[in-house]
Protein backbone atom coordinates (compact mmCIF):
# COMPACT_ATOMS: atom_id res chain seq x y z
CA UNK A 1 -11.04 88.43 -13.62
CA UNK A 2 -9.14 87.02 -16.36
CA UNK A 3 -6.59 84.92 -14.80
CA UNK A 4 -9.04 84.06 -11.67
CA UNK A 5 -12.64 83.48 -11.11
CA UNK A 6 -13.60 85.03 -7.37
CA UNK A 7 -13.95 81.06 -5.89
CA UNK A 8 -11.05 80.49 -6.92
CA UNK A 9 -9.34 84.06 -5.32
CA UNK A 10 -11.22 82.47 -2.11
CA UNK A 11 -9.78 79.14 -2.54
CA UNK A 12 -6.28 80.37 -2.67
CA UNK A 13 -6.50 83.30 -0.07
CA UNK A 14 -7.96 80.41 2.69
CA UNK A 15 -5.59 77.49 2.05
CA UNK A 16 -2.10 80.28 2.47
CA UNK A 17 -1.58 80.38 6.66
CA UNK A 18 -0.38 83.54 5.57
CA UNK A 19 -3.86 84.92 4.10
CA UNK A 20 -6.21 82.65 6.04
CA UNK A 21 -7.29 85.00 8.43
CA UNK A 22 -8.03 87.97 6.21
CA UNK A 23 -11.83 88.40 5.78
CA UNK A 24 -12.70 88.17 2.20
CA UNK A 25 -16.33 89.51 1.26
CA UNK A 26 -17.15 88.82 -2.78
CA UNK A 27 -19.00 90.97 -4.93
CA UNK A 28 -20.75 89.12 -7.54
CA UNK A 29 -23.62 89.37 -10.05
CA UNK A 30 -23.63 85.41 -9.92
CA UNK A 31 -27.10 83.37 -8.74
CA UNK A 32 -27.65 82.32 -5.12
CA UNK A 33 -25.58 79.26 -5.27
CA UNK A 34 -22.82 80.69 -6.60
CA UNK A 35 -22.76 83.40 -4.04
CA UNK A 36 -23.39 80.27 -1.15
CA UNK A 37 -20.38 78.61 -2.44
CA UNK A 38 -18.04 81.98 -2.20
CA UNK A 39 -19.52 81.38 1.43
CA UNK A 40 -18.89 78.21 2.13
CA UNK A 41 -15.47 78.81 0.39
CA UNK A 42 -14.39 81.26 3.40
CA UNK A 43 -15.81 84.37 2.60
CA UNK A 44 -17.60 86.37 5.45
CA UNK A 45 -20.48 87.44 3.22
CA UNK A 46 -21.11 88.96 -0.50
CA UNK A 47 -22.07 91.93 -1.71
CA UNK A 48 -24.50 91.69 -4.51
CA UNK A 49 -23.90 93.70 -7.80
CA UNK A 50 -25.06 96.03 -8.79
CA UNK A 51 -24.78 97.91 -5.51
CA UNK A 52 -24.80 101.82 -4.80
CA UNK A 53 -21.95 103.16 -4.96
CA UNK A 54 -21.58 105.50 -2.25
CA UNK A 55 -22.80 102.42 0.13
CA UNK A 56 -20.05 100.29 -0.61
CA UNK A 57 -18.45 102.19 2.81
CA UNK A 58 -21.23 100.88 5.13
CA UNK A 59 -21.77 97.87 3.56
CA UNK A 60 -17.89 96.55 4.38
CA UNK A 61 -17.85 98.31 7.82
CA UNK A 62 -20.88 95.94 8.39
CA UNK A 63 -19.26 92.80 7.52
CA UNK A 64 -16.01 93.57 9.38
CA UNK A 65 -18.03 94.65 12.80
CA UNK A 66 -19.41 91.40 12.51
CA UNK A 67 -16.30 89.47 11.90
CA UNK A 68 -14.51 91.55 14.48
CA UNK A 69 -17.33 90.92 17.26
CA UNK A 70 -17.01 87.12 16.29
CA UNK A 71 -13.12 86.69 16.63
CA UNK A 72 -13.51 88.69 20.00
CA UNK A 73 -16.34 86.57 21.94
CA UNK A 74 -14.86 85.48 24.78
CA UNK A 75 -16.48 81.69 26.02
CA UNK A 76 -16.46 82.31 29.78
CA UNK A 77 -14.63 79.20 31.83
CA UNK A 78 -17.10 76.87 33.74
CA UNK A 79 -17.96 78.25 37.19
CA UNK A 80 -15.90 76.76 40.20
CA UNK A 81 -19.05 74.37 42.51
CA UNK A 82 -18.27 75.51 45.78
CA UNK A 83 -16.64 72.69 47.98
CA UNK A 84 -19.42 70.39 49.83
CA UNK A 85 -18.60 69.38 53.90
CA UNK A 86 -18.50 66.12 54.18
């Protein structure tokens, strides 16, 4: 990207309240680290390049299931002790 690196894209997309929410995943050809600070940037996961083509469908189906099943855990609320007689 010319004007844009894809950190950068990150950076902007998760400080907007607007865009915050939107999962991001990266494609990159970049090393390890670079790919672990898209990560730690916001992104929900990378996909490396090159990639296959006609996988590209499954592969972002895969990170959204798991970003969907993450926003909808539900933390269950303590459990009521039953009252003691005194």
């Amino acid at each position: 990207m010319p004007e844009m690196d894809g950190l950068a894209v990150v950076e902007a997309l998760k400080s907007d309240p607007a865009t915050r929410g939107i999962p991001v995943v990266a494609f990159t050809s970049g090393t390890a680290a670079e790919a672990n600070r898209l990560v730690r940037a916001g992104c929900i996961g990378f996909i490396p390049k090159p990639f296959e083509p006609g996988s590209l469908p499954e592969l972002v189906a895969g990170f959204l299931r798991a970003t969907v099943a993450r926003d909808r855990r539900v933390v269950a609320p303590p459990r009521s002790r039953p009252a003691t007689a005194h």
